[in-house]
C-alpha atoms as a PDB file:
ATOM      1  CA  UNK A   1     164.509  -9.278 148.535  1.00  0.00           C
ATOM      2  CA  UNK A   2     167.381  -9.103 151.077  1.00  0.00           C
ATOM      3  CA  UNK A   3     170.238  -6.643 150.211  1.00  0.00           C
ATOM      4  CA  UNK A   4     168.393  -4.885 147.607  1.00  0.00           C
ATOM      5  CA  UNK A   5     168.099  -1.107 148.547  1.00  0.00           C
ATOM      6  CA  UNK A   6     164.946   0.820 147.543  1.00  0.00           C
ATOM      7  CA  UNK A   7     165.282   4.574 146.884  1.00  0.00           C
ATOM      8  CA  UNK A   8     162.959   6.851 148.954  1.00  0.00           C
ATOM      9  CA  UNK A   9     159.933   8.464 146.972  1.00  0.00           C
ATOM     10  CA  UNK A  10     160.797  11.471 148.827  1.00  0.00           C
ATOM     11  CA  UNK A  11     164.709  11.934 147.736  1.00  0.00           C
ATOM     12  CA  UNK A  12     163.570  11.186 144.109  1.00  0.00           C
ATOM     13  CA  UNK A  13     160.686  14.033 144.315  1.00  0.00           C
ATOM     14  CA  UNK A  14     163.723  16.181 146.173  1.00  0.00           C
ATOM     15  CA  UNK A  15     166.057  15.373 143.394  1.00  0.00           C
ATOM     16  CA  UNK A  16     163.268  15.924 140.432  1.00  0.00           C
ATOM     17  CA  UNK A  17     162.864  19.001 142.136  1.00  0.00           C
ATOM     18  CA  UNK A  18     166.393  19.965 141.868  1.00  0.00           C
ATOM     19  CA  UNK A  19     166.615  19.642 138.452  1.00  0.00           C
ATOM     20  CA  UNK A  20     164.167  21.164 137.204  1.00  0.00           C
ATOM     21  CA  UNK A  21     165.319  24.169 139.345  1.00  0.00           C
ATOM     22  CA  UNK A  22     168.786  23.966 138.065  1.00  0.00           C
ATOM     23  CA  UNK A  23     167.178  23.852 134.155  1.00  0.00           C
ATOM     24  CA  UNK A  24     165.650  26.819 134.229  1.00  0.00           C
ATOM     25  CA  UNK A  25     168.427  28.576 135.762  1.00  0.00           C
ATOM     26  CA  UNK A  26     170.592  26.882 132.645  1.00  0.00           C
ATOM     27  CA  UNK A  27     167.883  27.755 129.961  1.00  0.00           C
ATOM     28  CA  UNK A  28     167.319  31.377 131.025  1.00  0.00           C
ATOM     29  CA  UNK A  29     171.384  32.454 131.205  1.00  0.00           C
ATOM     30  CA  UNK A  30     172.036  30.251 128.252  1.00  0.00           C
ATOM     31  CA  UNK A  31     169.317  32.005 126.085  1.00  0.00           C
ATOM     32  CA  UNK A  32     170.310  35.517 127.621  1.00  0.00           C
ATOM     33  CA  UNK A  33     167.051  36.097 128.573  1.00  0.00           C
ATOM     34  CA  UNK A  34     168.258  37.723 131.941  1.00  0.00           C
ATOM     35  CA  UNK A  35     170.013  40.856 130.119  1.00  0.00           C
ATOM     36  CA  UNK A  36     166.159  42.125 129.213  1.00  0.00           C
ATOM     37  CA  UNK A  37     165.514  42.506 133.182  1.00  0.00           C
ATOM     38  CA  UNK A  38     166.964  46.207 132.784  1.00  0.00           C
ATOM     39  CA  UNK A  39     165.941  49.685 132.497  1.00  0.00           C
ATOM     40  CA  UNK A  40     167.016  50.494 129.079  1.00  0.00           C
ATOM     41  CA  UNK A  41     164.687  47.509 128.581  1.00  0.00           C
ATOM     42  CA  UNK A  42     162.404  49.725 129.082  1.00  0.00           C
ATOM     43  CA  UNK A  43     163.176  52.609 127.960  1.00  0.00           C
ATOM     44  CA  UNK A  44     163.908  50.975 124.169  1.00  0.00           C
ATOM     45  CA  UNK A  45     160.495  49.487 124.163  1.00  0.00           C
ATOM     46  CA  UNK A  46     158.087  51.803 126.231  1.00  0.00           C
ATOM     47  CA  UNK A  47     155.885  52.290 123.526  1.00  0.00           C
ATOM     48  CA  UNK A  48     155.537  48.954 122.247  1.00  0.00           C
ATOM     49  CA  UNK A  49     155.271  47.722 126.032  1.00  0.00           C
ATOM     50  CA  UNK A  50     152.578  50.640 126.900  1.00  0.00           C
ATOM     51  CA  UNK A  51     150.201  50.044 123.846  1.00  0.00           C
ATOM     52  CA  UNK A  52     150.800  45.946 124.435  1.00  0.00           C
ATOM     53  CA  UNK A  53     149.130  46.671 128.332  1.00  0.00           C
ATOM     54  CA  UNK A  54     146.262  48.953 126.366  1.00  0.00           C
ATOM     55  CA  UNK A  55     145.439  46.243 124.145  1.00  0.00           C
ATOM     56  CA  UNK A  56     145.658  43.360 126.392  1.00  0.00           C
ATOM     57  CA  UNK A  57     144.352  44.706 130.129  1.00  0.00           C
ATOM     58  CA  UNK A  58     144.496  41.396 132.060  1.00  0.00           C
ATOM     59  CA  UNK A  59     146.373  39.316 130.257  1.00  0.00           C
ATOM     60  CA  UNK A  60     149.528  41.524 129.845  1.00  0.00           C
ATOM     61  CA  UNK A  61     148.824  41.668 134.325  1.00  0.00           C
ATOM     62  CA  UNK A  62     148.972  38.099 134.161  1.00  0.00           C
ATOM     63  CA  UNK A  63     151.904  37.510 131.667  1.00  0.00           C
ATOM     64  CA  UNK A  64     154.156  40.593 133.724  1.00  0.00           C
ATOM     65  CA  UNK A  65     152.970  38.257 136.861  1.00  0.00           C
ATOM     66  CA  UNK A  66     154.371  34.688 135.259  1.00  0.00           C
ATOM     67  CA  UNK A  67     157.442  36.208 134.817  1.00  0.00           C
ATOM     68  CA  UNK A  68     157.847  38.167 137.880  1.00  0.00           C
ATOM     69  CA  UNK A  69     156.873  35.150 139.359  1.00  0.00           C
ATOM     70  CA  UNK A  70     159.406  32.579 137.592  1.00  0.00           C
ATOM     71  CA  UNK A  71     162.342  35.732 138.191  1.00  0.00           C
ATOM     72  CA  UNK A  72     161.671  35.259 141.990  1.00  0.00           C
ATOM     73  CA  UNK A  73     161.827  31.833 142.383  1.00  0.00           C
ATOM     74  CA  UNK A  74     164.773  31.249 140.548  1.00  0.00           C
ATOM     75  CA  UNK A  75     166.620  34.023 142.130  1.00  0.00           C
ATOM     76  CA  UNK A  76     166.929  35.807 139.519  1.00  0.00           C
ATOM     77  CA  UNK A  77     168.466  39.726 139.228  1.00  0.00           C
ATOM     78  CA  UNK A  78     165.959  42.051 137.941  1.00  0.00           C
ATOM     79  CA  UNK A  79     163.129  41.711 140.710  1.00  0.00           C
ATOM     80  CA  UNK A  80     163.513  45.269 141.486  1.00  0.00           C
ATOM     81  CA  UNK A  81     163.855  46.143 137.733  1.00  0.00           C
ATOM     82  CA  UNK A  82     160.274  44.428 137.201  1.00  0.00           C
ATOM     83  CA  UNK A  83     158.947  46.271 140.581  1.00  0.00           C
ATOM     84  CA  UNK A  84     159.627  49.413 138.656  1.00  0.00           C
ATOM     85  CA  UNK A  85     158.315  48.191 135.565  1.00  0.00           C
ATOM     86  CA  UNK A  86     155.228  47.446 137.320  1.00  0.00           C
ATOM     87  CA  UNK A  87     154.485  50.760 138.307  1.00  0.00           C
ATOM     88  CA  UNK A  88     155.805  52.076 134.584  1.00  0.00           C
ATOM     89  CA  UNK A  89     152.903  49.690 132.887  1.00  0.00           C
ATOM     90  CA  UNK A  90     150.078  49.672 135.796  1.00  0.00           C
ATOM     91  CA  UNK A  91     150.765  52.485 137.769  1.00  0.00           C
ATOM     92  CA  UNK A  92     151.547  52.706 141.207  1.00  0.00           C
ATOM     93  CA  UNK A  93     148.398  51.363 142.990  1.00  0.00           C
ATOM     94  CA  UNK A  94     147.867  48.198 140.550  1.00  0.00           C
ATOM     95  CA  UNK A  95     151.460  47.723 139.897  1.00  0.00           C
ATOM     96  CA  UNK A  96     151.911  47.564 143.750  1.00  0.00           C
ATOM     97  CA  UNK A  97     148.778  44.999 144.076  1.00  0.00           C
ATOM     98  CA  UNK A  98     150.808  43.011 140.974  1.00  0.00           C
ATOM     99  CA  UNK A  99     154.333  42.765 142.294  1.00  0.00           C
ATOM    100  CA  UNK A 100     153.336  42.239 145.302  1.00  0.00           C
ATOM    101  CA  UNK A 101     151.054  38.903 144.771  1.00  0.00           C
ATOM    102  CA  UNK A 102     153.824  37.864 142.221  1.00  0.00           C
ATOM    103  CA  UNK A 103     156.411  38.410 144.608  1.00  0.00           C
ATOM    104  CA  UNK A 104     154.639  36.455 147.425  1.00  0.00           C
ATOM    105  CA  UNK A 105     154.019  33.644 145.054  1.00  0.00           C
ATOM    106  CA  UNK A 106     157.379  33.579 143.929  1.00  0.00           C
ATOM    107  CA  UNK A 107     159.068  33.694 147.004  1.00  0.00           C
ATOM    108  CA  UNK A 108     156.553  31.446 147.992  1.00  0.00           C
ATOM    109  CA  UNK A 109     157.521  28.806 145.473  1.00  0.00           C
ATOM    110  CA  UNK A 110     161.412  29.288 146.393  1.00  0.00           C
ATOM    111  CA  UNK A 111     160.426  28.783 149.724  1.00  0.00           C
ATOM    112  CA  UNK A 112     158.840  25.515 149.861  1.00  0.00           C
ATOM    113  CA  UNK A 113     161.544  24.063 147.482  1.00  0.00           C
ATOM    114  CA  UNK A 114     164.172  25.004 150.120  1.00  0.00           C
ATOM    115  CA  UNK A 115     162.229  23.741 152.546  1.00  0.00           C
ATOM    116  CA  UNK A 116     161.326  20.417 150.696  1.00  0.00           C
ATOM    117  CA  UNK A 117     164.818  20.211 149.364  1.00  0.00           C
ATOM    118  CA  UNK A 118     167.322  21.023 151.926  1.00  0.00           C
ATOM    119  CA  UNK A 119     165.349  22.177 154.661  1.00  0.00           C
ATOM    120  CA  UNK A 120     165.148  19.068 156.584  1.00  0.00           C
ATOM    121  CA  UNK A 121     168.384  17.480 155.934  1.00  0.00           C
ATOM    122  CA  UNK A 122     169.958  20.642 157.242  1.00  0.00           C
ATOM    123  CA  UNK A 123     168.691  20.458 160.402  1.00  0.00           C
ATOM    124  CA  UNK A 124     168.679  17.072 161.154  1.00  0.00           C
ATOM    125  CA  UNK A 125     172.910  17.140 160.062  1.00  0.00           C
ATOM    126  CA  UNK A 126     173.119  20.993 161.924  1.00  0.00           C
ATOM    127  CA  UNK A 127     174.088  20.973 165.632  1.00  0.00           C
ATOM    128  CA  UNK A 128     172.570  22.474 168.659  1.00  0.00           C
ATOM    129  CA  UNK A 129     172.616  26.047 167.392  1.00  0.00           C
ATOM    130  CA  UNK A 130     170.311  25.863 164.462  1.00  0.00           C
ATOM    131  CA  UNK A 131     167.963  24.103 166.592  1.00  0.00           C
ATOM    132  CA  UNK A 132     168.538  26.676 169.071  1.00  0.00           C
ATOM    133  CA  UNK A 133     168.044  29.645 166.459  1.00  0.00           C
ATOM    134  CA  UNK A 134     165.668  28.196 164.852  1.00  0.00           C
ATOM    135  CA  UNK A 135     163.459  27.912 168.190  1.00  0.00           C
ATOM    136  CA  UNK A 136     164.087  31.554 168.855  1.00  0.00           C
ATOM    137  CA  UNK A 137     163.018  32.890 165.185  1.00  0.00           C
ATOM    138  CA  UNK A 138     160.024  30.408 165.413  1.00  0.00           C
ATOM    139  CA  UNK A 139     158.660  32.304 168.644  1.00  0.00           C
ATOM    140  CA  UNK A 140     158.442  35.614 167.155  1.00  0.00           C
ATOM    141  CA  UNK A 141     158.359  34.854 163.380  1.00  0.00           C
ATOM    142  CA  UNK A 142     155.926  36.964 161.685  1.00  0.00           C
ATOM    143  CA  UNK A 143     157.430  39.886 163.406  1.00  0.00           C
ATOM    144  CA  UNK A 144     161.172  39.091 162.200  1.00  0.00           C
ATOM    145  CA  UNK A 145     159.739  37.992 158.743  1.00  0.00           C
ATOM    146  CA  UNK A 146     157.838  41.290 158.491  1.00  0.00           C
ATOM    147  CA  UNK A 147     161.367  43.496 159.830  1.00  0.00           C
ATOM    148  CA  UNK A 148     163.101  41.391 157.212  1.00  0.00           C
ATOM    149  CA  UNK A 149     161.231  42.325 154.570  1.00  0.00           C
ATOM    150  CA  UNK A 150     161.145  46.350 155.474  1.00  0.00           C
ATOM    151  CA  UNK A 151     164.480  46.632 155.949  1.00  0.00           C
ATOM    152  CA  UNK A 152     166.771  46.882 152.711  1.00  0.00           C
ATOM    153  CA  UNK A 153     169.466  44.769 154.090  1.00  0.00           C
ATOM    154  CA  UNK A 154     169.356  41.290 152.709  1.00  0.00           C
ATOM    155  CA  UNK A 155     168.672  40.678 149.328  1.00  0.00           C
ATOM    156  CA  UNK A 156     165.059  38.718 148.498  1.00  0.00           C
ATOM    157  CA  UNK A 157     166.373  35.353 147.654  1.00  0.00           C
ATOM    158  CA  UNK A 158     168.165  34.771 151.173  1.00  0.00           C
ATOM    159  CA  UNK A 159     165.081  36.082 153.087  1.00  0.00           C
ATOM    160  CA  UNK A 160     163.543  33.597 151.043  1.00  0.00           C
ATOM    161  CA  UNK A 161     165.474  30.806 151.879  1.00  0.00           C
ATOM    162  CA  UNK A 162     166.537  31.567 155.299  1.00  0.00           C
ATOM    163  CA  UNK A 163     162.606  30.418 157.169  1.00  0.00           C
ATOM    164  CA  UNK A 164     162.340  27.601 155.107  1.00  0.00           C
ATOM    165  CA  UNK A 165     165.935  26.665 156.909  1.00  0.00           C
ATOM    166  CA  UNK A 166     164.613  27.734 160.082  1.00  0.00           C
ATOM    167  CA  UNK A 167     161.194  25.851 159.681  1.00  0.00           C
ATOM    168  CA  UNK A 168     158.746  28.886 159.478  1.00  0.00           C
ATOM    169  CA  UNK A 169     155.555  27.145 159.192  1.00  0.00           C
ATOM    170  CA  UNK A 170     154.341  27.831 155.066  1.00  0.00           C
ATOM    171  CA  UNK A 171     151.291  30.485 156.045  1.00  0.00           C
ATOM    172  CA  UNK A 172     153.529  32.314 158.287  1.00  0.00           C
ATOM    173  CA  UNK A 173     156.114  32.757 155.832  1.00  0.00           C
ATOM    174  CA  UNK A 174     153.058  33.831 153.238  1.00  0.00           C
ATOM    175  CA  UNK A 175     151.349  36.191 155.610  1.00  0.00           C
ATOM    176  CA  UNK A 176     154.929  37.733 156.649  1.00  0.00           C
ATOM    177  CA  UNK A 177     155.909  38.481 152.892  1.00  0.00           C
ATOM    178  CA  UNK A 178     152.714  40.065 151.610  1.00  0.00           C
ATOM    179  CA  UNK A 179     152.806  42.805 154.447  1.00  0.00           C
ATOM    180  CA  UNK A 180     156.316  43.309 154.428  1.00  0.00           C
ATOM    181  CA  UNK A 181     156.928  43.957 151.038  1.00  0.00           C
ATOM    182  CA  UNK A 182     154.056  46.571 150.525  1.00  0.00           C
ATOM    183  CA  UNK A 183     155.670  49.465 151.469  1.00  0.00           C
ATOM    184  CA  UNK A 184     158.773  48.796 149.492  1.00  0.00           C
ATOM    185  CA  UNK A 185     157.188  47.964 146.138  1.00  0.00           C
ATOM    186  CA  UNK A 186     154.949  50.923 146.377  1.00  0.00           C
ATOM    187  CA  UNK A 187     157.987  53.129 146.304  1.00  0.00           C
ATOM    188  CA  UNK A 188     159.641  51.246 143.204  1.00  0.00           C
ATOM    189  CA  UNK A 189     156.145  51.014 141.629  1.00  0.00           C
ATOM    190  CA  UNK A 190     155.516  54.625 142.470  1.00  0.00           C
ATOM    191  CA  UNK A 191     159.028  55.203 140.775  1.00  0.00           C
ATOM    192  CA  UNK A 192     158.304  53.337 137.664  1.00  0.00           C
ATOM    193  CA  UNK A 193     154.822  55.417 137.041  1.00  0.00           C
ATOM    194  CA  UNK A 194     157.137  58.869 136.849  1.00  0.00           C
ATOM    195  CA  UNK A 195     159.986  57.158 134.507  1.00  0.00           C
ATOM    196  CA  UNK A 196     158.152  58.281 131.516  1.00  0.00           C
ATOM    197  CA  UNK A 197     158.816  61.620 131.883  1.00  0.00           C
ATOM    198  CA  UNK A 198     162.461  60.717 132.796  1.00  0.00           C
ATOM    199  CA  UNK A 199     162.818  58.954 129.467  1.00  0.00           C
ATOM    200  CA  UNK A 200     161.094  61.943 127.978  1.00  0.00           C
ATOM    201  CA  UNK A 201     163.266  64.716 129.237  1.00  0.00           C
ATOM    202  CA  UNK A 202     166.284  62.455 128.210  1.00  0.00           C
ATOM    203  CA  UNK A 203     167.746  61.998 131.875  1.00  0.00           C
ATOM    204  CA  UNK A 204     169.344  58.429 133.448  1.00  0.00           C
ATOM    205  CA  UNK A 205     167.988  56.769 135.946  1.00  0.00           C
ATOM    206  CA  UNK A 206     169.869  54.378 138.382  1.00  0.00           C
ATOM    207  CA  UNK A 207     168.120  51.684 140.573  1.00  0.00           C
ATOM    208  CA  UNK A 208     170.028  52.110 143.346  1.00  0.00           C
ATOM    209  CA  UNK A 209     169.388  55.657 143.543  1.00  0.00           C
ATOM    210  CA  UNK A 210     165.507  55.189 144.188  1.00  0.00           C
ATOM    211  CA  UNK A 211     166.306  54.105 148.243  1.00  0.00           C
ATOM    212  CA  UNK A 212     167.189  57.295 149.321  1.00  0.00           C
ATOM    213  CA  UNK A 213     168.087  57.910 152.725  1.00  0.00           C
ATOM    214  CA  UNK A 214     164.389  59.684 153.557  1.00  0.00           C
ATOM    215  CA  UNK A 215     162.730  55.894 152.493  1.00  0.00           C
ATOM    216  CA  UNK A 216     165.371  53.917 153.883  1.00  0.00           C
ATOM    217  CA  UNK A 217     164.634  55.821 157.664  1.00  0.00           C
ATOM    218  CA  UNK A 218     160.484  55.702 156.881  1.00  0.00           C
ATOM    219  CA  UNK A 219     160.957  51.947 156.420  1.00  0.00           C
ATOM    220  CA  UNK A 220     163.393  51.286 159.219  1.00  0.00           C
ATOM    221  CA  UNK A 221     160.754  52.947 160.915  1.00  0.00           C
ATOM    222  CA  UNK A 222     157.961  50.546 160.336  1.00  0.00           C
ATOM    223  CA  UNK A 223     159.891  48.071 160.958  1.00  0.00           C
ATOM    224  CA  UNK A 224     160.430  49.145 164.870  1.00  0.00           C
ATOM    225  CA  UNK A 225     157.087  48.908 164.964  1.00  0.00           C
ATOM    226  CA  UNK A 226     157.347  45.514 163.712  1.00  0.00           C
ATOM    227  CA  UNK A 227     159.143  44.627 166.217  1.00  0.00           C
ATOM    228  CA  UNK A 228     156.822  45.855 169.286  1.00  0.00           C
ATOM    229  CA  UNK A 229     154.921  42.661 170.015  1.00  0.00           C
ATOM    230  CA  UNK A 230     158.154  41.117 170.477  1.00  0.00           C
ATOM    231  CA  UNK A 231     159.374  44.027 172.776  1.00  0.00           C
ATOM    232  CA  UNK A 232     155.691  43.662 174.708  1.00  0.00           C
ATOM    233  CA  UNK A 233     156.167  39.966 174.870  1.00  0.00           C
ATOM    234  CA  UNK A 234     159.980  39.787 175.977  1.00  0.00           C
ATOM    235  CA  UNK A 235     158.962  42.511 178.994  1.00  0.00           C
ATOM    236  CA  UNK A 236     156.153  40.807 180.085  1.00  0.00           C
ATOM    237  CA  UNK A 237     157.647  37.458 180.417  1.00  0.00           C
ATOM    238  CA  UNK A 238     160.409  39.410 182.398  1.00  0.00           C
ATOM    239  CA  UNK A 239     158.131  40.621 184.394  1.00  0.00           C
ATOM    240  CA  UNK A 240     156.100  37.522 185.586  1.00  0.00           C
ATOM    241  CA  UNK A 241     159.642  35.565 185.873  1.00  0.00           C
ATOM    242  CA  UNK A 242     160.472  38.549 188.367  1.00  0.00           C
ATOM    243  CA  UNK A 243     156.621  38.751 190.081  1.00  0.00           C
ATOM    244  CA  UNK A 244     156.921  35.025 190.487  1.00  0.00           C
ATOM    245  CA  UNK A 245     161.053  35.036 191.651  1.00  0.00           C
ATOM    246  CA  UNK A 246     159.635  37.771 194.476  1.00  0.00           C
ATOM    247  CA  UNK A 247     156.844  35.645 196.126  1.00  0.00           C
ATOM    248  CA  UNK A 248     156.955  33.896 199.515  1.00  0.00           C
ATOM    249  CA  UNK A 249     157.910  30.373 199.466  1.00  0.00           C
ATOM    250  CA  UNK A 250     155.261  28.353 200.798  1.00  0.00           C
ATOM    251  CA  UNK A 251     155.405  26.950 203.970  1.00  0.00           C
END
């Protein structure tokens, strides 16, 4: 029929998407259930937490994971409050391997609804710069990915959202996450398997006291290695453009 304007499948799925993003954002701060993402969390019930891993092995893993998971991609605070708890119920080795498939997945899942969402109709309304910055992160992206994730600067959520506005292919952004957030969780897991005896001798403990300046330099330092292949590639392209400036012209 002439006039009548049919809605794209697409925006609806975008919209649906949406909403269901912005209802479980609603439903967790209206039922409070953000305030148990803490560390006297833990420390209140250790006990009842410790003997509920003992009793349940795989499926307490796989609970801790659903919620890690739904914390992340709804940008949630308390994703380093859950690292640590990781390591206080598995230990440091499987609470690493736990946080950090949960925080790939969750990221993950941010991810592609930023890219699905918003991702697309940003660029297309953004001018020559995006496209521009977006073509230089593109060329080197596992490398920045990986040097986002080691270095303590941005919070998760934005280095989350930030490839999916840049149009990091979905695998890249994957492969990128996993590595770069191993180091870091170990440490918080590694923190959380010690906080027993903390909570046993009585003493606080602050989150933000667990990146001291030691870790902060030992990550920094990975992630200059990160950034090598870059470095190689950038000189080497430097050097052919100079090579090929220097030749002859041909008669």
């Amino acid at each position: 029929m002439r006039g009548r304007v049919v809605a794209k499948p697409l925006a609806w799925r975008r919209l649906i998407i949406v909403l269901v993003f912005v209802a479980g954002l609603v439903t967790v701060f209206a039922l409070g259930l953000d305030r148990y993402l803490s560390i006297d969390t833990l420390r209140q019930h250790r006990e009842a937490l410790r003997a509920w891993v003992e009793t349940s092995g795989v499926l307490a893993a796989l609970i801790f994971m659903a919620v890690y998971i739904v914390t992340v991609a709804l940008s949630l605070p308390g994703a380093t409050v859950l690292s640590i708890a990781g390591g206080f119920l598995f230990g440091a080795v499987w609470g690493t391997v736990v946080v950090v498939i949960s925080a790939t997945l969750g990221g993950t899942v941010l991810f592609v609804i930023a890219k699905t969402t918003f991702g697309d109709a940003l660029r297309d309304r953004a001018g020559a710069w995006l496209r521009t910055l977006e073509a230089g992160f593109r060329e080197h992206a596992l490398s920045y990915l990986i040097v986002l994730r080691l270095v303590p600067l941005f919070p998760f959520f934005v280095v989350n959202l930030v490839p999916a506005f840049l149009g990091v292919p979905l695998s890249t952004f994957v492969l990128g996450t996993f590595v770069g957030i191993i180091p870091g969780s170990f440490v918080y897991t590694s923190v959380g398997a010690g906080l027993g005896s903390l909570f046993d001798a009585g003493e606080t403990f602050s989150v933000t006291g667990v990146l001291t300046p030691q870790i902060v330099t030992a990550l920094v330092g990975l992630a200059m290695l990160a950034l090598v292949p870059v470095v190689y590639k950038k000189l080497m392209t430097r050097r052919r453009e100079r090579a090929q400036a220097l030749k002859p012209p041909v008669s």
